[in-house]
C-alpha atoms as a PDB file:
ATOM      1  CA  UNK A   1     123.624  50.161  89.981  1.00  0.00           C
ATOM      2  CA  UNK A   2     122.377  51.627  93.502  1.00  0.00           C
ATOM      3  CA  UNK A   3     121.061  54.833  94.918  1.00  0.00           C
ATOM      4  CA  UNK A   4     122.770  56.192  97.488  1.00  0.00           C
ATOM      5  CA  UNK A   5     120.997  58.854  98.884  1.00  0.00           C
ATOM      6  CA  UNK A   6     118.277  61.781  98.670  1.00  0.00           C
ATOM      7  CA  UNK A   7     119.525  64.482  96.428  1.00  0.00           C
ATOM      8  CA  UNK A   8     116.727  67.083  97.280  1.00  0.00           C
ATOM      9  CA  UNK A   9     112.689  67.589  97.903  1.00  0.00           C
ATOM     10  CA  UNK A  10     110.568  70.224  96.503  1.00  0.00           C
ATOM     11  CA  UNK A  11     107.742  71.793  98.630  1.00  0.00           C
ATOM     12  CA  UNK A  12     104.746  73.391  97.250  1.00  0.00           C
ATOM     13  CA  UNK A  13     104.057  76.549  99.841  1.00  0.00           C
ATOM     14  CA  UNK A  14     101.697  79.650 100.299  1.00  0.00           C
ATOM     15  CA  UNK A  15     104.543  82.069 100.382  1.00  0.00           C
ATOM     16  CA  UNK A  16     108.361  81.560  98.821  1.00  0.00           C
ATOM     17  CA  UNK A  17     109.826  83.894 100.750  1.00  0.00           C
ATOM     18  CA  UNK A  18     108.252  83.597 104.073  1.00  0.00           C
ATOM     19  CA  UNK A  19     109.624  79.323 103.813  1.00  0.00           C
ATOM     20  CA  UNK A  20     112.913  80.727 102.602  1.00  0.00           C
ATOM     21  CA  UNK A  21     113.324  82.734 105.509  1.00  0.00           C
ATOM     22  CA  UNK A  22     112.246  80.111 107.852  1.00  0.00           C
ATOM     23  CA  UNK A  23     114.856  77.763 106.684  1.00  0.00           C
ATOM     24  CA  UNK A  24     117.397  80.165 105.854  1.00  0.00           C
ATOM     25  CA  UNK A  25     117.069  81.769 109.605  1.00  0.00           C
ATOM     26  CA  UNK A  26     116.022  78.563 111.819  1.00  0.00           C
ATOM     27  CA  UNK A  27     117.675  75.642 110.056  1.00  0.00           C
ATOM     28  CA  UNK A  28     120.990  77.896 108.486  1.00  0.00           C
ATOM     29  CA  UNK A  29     120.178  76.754 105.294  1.00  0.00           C
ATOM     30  CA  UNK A  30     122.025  78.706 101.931  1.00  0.00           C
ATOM     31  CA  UNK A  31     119.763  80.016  99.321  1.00  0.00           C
ATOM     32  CA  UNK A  32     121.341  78.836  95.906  1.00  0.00           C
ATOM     33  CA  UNK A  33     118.885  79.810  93.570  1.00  0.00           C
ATOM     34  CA  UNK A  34     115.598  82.175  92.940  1.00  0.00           C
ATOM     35  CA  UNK A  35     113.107  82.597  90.599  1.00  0.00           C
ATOM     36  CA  UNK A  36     111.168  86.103  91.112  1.00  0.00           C
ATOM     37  CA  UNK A  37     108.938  85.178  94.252  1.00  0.00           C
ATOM     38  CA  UNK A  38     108.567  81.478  92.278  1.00  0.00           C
ATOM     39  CA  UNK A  39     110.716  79.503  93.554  1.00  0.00           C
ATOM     40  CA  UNK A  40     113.854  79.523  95.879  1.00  0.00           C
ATOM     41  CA  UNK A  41     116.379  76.955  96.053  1.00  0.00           C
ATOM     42  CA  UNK A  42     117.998  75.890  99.479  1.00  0.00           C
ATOM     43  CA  UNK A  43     121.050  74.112 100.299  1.00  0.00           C
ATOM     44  CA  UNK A  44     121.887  72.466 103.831  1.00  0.00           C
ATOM     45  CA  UNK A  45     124.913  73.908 105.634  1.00  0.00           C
ATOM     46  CA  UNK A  46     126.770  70.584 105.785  1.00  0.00           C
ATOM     47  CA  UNK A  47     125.587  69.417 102.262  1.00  0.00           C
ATOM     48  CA  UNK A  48     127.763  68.731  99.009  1.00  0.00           C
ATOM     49  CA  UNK A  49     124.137  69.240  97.100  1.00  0.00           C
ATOM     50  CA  UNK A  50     123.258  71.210  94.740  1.00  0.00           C
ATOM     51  CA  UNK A  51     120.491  72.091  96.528  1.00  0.00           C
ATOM     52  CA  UNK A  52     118.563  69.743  99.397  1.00  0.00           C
ATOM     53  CA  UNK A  53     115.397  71.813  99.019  1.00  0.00           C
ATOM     54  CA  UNK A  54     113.305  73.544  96.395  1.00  0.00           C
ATOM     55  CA  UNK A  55     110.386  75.984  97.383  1.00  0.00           C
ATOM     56  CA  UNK A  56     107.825  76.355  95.139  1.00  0.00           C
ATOM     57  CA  UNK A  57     105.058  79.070  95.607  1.00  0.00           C
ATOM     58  CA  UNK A  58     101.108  78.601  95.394  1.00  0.00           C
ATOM     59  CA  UNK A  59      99.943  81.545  97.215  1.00  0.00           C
ATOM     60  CA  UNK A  60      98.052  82.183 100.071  1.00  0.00           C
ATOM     61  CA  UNK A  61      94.841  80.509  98.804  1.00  0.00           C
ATOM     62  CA  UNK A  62      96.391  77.164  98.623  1.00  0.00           C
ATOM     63  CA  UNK A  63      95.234  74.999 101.501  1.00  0.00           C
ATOM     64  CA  UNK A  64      96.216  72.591 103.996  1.00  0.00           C
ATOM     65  CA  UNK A  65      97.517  69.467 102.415  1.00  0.00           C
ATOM     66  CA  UNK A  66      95.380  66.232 104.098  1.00  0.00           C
ATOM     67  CA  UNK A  67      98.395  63.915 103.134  1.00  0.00           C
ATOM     68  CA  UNK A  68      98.155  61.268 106.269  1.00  0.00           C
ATOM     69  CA  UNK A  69      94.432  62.596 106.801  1.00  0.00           C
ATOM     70  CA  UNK A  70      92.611  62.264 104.338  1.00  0.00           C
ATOM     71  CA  UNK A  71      95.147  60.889 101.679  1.00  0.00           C
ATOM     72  CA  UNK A  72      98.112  59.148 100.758  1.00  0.00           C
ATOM     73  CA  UNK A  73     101.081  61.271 100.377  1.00  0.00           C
ATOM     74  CA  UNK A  74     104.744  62.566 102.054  1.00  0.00           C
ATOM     75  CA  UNK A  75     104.623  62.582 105.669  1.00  0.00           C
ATOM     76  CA  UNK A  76     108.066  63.934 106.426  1.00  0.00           C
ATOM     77  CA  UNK A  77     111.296  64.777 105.639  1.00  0.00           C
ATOM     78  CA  UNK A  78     114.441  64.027 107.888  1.00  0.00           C
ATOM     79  CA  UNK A  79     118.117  65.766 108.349  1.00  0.00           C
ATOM     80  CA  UNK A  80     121.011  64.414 109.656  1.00  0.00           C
ATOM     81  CA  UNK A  81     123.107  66.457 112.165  1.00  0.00           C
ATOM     82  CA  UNK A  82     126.591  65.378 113.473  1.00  0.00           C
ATOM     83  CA  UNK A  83     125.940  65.557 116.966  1.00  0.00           C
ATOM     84  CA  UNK A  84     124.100  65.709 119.871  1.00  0.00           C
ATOM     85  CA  UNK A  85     125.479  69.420 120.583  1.00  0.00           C
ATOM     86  CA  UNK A  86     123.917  70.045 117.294  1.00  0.00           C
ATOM     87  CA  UNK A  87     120.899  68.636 117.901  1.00  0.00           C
ATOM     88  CA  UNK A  88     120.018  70.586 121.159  1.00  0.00           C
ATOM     89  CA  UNK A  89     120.786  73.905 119.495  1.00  0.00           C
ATOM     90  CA  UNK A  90     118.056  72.960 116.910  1.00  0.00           C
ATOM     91  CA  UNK A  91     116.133  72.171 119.406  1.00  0.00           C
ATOM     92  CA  UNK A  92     116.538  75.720 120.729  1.00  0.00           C
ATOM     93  CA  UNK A  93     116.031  77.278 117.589  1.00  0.00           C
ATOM     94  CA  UNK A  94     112.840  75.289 116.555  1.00  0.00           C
ATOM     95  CA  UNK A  95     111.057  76.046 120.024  1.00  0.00           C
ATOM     96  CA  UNK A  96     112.398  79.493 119.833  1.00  0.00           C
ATOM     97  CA  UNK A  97     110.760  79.767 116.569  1.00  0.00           C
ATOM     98  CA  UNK A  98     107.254  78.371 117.517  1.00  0.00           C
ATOM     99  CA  UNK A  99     108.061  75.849 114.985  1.00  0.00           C
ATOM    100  CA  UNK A 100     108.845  72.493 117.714  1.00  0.00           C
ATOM    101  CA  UNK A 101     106.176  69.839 117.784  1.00  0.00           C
ATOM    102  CA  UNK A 102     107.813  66.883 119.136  1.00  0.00           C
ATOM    103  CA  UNK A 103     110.867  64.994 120.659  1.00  0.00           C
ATOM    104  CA  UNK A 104     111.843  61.227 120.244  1.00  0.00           C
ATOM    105  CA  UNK A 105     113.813  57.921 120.597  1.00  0.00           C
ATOM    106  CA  UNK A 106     113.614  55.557 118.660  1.00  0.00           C
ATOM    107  CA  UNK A 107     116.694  53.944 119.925  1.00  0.00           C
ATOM    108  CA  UNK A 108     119.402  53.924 117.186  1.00  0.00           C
ATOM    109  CA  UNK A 109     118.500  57.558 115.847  1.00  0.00           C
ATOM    110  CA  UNK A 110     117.425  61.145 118.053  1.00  0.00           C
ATOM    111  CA  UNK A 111     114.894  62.930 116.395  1.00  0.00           C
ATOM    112  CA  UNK A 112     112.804  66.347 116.886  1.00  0.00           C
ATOM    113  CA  UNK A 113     110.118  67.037 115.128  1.00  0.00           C
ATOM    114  CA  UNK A 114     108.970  70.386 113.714  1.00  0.00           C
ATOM    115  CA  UNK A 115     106.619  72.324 111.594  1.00  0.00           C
ATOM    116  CA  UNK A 116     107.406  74.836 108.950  1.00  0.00           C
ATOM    117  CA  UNK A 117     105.228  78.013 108.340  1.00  0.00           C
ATOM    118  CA  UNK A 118     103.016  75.785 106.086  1.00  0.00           C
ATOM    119  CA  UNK A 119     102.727  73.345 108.372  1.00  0.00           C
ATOM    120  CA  UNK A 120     104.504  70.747 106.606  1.00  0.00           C
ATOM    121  CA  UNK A 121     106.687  68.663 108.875  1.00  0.00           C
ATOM    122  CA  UNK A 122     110.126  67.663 109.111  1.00  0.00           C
ATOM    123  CA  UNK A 123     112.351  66.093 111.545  1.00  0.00           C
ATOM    124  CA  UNK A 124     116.341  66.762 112.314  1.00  0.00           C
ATOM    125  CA  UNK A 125     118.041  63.866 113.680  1.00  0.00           C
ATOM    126  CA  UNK A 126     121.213  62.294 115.269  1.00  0.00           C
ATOM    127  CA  UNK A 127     121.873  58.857 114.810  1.00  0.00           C
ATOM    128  CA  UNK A 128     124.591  56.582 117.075  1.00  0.00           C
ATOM    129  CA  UNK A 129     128.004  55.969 115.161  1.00  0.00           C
ATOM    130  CA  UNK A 130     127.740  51.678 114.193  1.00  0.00           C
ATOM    131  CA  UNK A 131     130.391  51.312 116.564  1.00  0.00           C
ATOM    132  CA  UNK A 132     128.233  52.307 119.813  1.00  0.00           C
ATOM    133  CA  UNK A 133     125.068  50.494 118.627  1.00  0.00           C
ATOM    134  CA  UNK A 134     124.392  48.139 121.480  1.00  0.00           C
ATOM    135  CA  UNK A 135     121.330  45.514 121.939  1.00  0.00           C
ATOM    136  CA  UNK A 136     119.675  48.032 124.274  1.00  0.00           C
ATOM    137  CA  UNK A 137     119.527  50.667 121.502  1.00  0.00           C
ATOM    138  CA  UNK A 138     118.948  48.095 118.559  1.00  0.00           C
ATOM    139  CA  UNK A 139     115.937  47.075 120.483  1.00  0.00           C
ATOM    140  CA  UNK A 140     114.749  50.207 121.309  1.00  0.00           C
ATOM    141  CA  UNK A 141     113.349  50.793 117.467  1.00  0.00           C
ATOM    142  CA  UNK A 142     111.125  48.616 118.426  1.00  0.00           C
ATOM    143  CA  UNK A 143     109.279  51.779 120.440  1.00  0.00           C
ATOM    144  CA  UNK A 144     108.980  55.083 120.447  1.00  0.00           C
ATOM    145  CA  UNK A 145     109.884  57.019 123.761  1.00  0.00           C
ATOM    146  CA  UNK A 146     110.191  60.714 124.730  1.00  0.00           C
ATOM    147  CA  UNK A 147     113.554  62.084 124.103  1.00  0.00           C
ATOM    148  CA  UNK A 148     115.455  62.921 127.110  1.00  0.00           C
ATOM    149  CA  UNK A 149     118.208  64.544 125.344  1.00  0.00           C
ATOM    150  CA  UNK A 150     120.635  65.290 128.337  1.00  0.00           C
ATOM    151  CA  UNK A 151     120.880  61.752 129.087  1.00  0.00           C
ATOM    152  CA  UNK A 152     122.229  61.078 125.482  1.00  0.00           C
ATOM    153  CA  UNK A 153     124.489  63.707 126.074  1.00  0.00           C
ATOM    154  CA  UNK A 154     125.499  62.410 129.316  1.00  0.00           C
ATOM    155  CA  UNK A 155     125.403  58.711 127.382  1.00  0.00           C
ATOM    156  CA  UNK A 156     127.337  59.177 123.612  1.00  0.00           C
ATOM    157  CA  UNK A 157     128.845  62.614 124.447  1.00  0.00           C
ATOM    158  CA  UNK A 158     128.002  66.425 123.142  1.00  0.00           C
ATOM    159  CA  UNK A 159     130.574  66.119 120.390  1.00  0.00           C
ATOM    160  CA  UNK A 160     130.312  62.199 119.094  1.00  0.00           C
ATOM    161  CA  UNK A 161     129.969  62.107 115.278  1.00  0.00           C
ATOM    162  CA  UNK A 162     126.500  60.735 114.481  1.00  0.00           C
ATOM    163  CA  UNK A 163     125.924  58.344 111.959  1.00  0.00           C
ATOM    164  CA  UNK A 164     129.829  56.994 111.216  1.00  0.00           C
ATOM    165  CA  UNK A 165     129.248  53.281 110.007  1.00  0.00           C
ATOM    166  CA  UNK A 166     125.587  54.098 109.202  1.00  0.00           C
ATOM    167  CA  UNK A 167     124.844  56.911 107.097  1.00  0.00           C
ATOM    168  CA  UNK A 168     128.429  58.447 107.319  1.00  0.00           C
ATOM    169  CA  UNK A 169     131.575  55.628 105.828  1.00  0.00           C
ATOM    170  CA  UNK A 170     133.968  54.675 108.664  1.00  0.00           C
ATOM    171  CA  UNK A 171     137.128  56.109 108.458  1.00  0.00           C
ATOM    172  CA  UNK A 172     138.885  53.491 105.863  1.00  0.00           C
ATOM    173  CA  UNK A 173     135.719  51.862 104.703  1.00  0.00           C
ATOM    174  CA  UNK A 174     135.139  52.802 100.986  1.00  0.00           C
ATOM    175  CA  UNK A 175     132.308  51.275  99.233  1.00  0.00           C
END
């Protein structure tokens, strides 16, 4: 018996349709399912999902939600991309969109950092194949540095396939 991976998160937000759009246009994500202003459901374009994402509307009285302020609660979500190439066009996208808040390393996985029109935040990542983990990048987790995402490129390579060995089975390996 094991879990082996997030199926999908649902998001409480002011407006259904605004978040939709946001993720549909910024993030290319495919909406599955609606429900009358209610609810939409979202798929990721590389995901085998049913949906990765359910939106779930409050209205525009809801507030902010103080998770990480002022209570215990989600403080993120993460996405995988499969390469660096990928990852610097969502960076365009998300500063583009108003919606970047951050870039960083944390040594074995690339990761920007973003708000959506609620505010909520998420982060889309790339994260070295298993076979070009080296001590350098092992003990970079250790720390959190700006992301100089050229020099990645210029290090793994625009087109490496994240994540193979880590998140992603080597070709072969089965489990």
């Amino acid at each position: 018996m094991a879990i082996n991976r997030m199926n999908h998160a649902v998001l409480y937000v002011r407006d259904v349709e605004r978040s939709a759009a946001f993720y549909r246009d910024v993030l290319d994500f495919r909406e599955v399912m609606s429900m009358a202003g209610r609810a939409v459901f979202l798929q990721a374009p590389g995901s085998t999902n049913d949906h990765d994402l359910g939106l779930f509307a409050l209205g525009d009285q809801a507030g902010d939600s103080p998770a990480g302020r002022t209570t215990v609660g989600l403080y993120h979500l993460a996405w995988e991309v499969e390469t660096l190439s990928d990852l610097e066009e969502y960076r365009a996208r998300l500063a583009g969109a108003g919606a970047l808040v951050g870039a960083s390393d944390h040594g074995t996985t690339k990761s920007l950092y973003a708000h959506d029109p609620d505010g909520l935040e998420f982060e889309v990542a790339w994260i070295i194949p298993a076979h070009l983990l080296d001590d350098e990048a092992r003990a970079a987790r250790s720390r959190i540095e700006p992301l100089d995402l050229d020099r990645e490129i210029r290090r793994y390579g625009a087109d490496t396939r994240g994540g193979v060995g880590v998140s992603i089975p080597a070709p072969g390996v089965t489990s």
